[in-house]
C-alpha atoms as a PDB file:
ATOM      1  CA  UNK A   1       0.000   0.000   0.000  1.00  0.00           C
ATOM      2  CA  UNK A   2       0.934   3.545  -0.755  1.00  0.00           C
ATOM      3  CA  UNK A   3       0.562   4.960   2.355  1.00  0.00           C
ATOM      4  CA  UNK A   4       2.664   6.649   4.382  1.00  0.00           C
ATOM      5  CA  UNK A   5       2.459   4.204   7.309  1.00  0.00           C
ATOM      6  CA  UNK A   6       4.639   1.924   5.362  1.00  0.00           C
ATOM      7  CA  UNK A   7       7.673   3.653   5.379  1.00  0.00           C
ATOM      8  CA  UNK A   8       8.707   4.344   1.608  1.00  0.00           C
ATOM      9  CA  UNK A   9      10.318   7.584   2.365  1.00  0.00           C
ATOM     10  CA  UNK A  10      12.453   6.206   4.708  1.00  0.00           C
ATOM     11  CA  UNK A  11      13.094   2.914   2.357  1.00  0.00           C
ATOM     12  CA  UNK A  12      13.523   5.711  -0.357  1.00  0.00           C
ATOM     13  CA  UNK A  13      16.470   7.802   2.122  1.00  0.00           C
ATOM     14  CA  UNK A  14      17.945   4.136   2.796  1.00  0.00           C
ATOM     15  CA  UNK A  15      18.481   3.206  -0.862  1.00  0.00           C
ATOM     16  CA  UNK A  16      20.020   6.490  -1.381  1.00  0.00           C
ATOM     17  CA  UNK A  17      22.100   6.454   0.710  1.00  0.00           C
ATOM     18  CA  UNK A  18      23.286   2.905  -0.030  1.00  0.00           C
ATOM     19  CA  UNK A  19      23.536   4.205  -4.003  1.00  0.00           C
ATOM     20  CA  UNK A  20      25.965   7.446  -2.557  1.00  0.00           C
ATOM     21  CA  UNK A  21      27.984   5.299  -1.111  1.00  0.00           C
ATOM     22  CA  UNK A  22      28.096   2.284  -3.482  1.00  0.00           C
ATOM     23  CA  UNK A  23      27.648  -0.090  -0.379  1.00  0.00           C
ATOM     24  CA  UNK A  24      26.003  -2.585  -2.513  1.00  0.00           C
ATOM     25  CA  UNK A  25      27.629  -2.324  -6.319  1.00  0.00           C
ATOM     26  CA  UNK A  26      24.676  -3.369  -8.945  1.00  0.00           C
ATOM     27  CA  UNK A  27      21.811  -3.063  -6.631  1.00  0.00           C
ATOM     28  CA  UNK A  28      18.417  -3.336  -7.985  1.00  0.00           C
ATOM     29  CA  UNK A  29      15.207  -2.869  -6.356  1.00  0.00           C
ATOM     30  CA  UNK A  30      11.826  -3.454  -7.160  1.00  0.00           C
ATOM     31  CA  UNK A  31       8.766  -1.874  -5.332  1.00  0.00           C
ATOM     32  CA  UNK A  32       5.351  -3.552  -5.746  1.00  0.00           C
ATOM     33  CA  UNK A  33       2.795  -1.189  -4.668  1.00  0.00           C
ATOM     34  CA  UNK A  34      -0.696  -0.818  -4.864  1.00  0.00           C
ATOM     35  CA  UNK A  35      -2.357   3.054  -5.564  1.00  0.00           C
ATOM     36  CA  UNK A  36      -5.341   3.345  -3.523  1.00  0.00           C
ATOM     37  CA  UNK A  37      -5.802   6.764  -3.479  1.00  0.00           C
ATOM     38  CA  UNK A  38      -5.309   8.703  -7.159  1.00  0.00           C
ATOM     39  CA  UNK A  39      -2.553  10.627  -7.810  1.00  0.00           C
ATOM     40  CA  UNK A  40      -0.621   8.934  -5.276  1.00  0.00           C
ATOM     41  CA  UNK A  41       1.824   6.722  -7.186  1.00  0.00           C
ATOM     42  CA  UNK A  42       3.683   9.287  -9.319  1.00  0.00           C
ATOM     43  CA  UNK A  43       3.795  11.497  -6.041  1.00  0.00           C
ATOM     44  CA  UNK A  44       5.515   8.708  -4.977  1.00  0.00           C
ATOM     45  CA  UNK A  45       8.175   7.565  -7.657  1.00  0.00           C
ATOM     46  CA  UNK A  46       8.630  11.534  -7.917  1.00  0.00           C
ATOM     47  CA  UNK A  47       9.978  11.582  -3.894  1.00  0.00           C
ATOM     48  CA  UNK A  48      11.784   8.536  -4.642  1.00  0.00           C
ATOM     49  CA  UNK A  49      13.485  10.226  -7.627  1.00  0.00           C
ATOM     50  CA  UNK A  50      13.899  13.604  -5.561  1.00  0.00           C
ATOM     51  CA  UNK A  51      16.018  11.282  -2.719  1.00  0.00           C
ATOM     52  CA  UNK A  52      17.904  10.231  -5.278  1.00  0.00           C
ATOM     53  CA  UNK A  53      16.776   6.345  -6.218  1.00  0.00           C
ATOM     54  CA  UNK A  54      17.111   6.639 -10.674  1.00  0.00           C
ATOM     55  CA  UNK A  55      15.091   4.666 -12.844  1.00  0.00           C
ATOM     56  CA  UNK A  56      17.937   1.948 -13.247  1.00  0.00           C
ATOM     57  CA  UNK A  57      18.366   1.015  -9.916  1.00  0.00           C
ATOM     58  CA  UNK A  58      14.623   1.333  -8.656  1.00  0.00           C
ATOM     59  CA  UNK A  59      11.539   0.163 -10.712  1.00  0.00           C
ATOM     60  CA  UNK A  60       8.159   0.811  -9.849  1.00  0.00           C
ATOM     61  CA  UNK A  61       5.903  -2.079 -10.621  1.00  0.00           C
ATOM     62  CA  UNK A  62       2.248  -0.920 -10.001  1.00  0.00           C
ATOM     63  CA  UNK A  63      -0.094  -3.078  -8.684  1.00  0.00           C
ATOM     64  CA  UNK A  64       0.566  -7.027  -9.280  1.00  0.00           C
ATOM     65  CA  UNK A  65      -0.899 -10.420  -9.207  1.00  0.00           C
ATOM     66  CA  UNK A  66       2.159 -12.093  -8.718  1.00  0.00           C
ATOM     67  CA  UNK A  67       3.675 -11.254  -5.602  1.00  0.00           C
ATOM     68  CA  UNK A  68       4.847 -14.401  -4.798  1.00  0.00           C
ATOM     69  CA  UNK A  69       6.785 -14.253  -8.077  1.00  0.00           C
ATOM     70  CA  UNK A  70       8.465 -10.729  -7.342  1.00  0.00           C
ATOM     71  CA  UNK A  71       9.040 -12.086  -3.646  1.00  0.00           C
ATOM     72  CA  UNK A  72      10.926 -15.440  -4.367  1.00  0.00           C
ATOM     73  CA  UNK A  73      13.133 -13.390  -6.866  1.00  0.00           C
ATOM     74  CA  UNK A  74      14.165 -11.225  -4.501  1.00  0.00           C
ATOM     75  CA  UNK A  75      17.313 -11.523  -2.131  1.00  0.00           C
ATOM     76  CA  UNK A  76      15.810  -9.402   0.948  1.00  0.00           C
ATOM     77  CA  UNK A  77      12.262  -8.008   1.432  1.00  0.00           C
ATOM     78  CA  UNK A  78      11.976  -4.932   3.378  1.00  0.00           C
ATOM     79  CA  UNK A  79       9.472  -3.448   5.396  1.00  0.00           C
ATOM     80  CA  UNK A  80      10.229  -0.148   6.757  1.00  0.00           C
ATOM     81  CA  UNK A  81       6.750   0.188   8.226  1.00  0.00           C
ATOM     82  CA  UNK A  82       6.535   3.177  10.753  1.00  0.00           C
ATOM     83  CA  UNK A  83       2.958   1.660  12.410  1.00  0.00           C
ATOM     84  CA  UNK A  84      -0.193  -0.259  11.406  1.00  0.00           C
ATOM     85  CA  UNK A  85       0.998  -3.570  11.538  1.00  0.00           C
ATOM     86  CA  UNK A  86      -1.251  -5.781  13.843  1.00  0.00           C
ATOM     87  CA  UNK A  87      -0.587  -8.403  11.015  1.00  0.00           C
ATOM     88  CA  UNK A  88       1.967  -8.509   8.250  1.00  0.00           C
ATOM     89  CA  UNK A  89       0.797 -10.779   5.304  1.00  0.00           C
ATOM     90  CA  UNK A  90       4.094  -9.524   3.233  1.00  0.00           C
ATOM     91  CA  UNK A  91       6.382 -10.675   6.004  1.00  0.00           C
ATOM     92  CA  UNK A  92       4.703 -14.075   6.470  1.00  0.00           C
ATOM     93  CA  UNK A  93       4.632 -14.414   2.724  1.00  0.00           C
ATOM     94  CA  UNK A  94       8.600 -13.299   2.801  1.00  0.00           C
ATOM     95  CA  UNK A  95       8.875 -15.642   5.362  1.00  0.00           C
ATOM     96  CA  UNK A  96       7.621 -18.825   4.132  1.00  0.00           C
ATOM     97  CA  UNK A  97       9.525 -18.139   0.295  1.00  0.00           C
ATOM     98  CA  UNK A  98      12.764 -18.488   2.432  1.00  0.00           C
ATOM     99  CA  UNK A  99      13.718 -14.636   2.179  1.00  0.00           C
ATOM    100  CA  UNK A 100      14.901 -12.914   5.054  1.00  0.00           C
ATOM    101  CA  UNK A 101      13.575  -9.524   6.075  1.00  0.00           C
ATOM    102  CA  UNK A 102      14.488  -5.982   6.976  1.00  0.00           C
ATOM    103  CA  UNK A 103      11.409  -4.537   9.451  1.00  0.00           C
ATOM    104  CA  UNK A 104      10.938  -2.039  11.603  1.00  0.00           C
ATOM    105  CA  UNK A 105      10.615  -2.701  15.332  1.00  0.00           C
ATOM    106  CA  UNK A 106       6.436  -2.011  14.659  1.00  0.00           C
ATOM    107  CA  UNK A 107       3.330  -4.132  15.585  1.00  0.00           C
ATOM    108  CA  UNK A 108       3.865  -7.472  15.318  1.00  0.00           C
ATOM    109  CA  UNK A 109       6.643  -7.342  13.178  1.00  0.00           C
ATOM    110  CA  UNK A 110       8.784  -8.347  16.042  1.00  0.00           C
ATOM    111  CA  UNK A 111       7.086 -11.253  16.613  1.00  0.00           C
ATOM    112  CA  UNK A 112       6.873 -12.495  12.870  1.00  0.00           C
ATOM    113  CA  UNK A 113      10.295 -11.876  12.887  1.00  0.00           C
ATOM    114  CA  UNK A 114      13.061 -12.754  15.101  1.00  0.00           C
ATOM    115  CA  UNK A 115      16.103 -10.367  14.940  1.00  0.00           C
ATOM    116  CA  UNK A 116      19.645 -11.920  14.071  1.00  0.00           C
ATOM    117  CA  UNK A 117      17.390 -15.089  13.245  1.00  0.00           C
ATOM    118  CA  UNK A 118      14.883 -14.804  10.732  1.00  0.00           C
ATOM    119  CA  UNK A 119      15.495 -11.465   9.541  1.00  0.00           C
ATOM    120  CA  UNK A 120      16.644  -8.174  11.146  1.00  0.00           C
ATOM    121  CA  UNK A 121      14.731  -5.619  13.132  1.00  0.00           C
ATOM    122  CA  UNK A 122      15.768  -1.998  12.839  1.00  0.00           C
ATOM    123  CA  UNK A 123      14.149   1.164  14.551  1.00  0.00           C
ATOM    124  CA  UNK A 124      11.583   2.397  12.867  1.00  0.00           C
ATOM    125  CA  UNK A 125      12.046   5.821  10.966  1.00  0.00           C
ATOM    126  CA  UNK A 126      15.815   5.429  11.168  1.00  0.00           C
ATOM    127  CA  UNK A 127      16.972   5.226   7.314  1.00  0.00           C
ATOM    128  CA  UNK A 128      20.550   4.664   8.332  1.00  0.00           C
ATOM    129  CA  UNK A 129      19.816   1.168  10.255  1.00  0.00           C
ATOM    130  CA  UNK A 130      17.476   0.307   7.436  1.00  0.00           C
ATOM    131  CA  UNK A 131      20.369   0.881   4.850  1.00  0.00           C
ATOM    132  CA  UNK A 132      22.977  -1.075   7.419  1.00  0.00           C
ATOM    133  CA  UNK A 133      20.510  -4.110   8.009  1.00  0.00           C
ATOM    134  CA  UNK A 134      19.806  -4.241   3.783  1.00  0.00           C
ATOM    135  CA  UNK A 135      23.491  -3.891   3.478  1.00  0.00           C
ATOM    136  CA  UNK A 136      24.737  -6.616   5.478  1.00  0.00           C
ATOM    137  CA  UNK A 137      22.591  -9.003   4.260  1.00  0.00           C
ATOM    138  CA  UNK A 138      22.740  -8.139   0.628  1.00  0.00           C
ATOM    139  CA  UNK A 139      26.892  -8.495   1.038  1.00  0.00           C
ATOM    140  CA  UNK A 140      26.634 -11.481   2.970  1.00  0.00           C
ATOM    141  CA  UNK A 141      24.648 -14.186   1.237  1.00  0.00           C
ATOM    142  CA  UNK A 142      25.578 -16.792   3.262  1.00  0.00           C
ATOM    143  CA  UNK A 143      23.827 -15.079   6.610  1.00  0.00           C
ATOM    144  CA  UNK A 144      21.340 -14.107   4.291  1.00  0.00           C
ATOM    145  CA  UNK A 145      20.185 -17.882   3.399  1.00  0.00           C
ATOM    146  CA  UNK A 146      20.629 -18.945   6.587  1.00  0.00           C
ATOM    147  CA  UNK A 147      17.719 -16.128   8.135  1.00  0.00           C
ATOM    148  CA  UNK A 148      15.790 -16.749   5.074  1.00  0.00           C
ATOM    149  CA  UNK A 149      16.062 -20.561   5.676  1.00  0.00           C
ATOM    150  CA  UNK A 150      14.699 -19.662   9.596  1.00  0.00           C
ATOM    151  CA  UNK A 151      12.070 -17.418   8.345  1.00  0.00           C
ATOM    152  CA  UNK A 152      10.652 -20.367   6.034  1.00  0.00           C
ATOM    153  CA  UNK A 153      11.242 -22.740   9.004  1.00  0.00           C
ATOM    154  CA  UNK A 154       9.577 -20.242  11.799  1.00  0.00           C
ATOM    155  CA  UNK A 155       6.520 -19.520   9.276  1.00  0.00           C
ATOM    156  CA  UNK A 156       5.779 -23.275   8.510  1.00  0.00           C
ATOM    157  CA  UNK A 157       6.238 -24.284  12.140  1.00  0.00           C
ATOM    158  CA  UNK A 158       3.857 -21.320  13.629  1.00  0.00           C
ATOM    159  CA  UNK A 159       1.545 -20.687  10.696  1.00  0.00           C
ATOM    160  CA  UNK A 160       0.888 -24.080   9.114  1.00  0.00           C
ATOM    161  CA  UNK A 161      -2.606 -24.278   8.139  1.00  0.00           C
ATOM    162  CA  UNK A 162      -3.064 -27.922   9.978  1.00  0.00           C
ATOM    163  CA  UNK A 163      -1.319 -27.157  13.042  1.00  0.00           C
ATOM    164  CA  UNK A 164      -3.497 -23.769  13.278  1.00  0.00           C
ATOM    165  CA  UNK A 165      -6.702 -25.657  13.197  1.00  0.00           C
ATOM    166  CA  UNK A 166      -5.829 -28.045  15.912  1.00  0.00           C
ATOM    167  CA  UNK A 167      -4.759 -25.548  17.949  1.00  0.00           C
ATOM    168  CA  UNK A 168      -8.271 -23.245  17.883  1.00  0.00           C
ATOM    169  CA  UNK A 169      -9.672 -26.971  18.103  1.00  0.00           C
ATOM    170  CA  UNK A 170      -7.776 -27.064  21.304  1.00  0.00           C
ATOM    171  CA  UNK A 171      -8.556 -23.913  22.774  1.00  0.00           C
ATOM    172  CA  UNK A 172     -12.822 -24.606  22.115  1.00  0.00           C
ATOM    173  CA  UNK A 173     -11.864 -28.057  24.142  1.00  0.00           C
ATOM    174  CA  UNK A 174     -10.212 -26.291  26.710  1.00  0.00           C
ATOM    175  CA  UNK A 175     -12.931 -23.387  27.030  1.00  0.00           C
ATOM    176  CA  UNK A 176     -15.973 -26.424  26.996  1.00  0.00           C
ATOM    177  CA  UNK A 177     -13.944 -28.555  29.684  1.00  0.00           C
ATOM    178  CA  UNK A 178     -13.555 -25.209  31.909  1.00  0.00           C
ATOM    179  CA  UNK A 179     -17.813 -24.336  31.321  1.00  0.00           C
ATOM    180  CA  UNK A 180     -18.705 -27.692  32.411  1.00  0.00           C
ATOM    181  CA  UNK A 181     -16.325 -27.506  35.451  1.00  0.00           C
ATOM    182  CA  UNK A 182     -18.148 -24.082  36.503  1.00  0.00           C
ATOM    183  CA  UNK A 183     -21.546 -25.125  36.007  1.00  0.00           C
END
């Protein structure tokens, strides 16, 4: 979503910043984003182009049907989210392709991910520990696999459709067994 809740000014500062200083040589981001309000896209690729991201480095991909394609060809998703996240469908998608994740230290992003193990958590608003986090995990692919192989680990153990199920099956159980105690 294109709001500003999600954080692309600061992802936009990050990237800039990682461009001046040529921390990651032949970086390329795409940015999958859905226009909700009118108007609101090209305001956005304008601020990203103002901050310095150029057309060859960042694309803008509009709305999309394939997520999961533009997620499993990436090497690190990031979610600079500054609030609003009492669930994070991108990071649980992320998760479970096996990518690790830059987030902000926001809702439940914390709990989705683990810092130093599935992904990294960085303040939120703070473009310079955004660019660090990307950074370090772009130039080190080996740490990178290994959070992206906990992420998809974490995300099939906690989320898997089965195991969810049998667990609200549990908790109805539980609830019925404590009702007929207090009756």
């Amino acid at each position: 979503r294109l709001e500003p809740v999600k954080g692309h000014e600061i992802f936009f500062k990050a990237l800039a910043k990682l461009l001046r200083e040529n921390t990651v040589p032949g970086l390329r981001v795409l940015c999958a984003c859905d226009e909700r309000t009118p108007g609101v896209f090209d305001k956005t690729v304008a601020q990203a182009r103002e901050l310095g991201c150029d057309e060859k480095t960042l694309a803008f991909t509009g709305m999309r049907g394939d997520v999961e394609q533009i997620i499993a060809s990436a090497d690190v998703i990031a979610l600079p989210s500054l609030g609003s996240e009492g669930s994070s469908r991108v990071a649980l998608e992320a998760g479970a392709s096996g990518k690790p994740i830059v987030a902000s230290r926001v809702g439940c992003l914390p709990e989705v991910i683990l810092d130093n193990q599935t992904g990294l958590i960085v303040p939120p608003g703070d473009p310079d520990a955004l660019a660090a986090s990307l950074a370090k995990l772009l130039n080190d692919r080996a740490l990178a696999r290994q959070l992206g192989a906990a992420a998809r680990q974490r995300v099939e153990s906690l989320y898997d459709e089965k195991q969810m199920v049998e667990q609200l099956e549990q908790i109805y159980v539980n609830a019925r067994e404590q009702m007929r105690r207090h009756r």
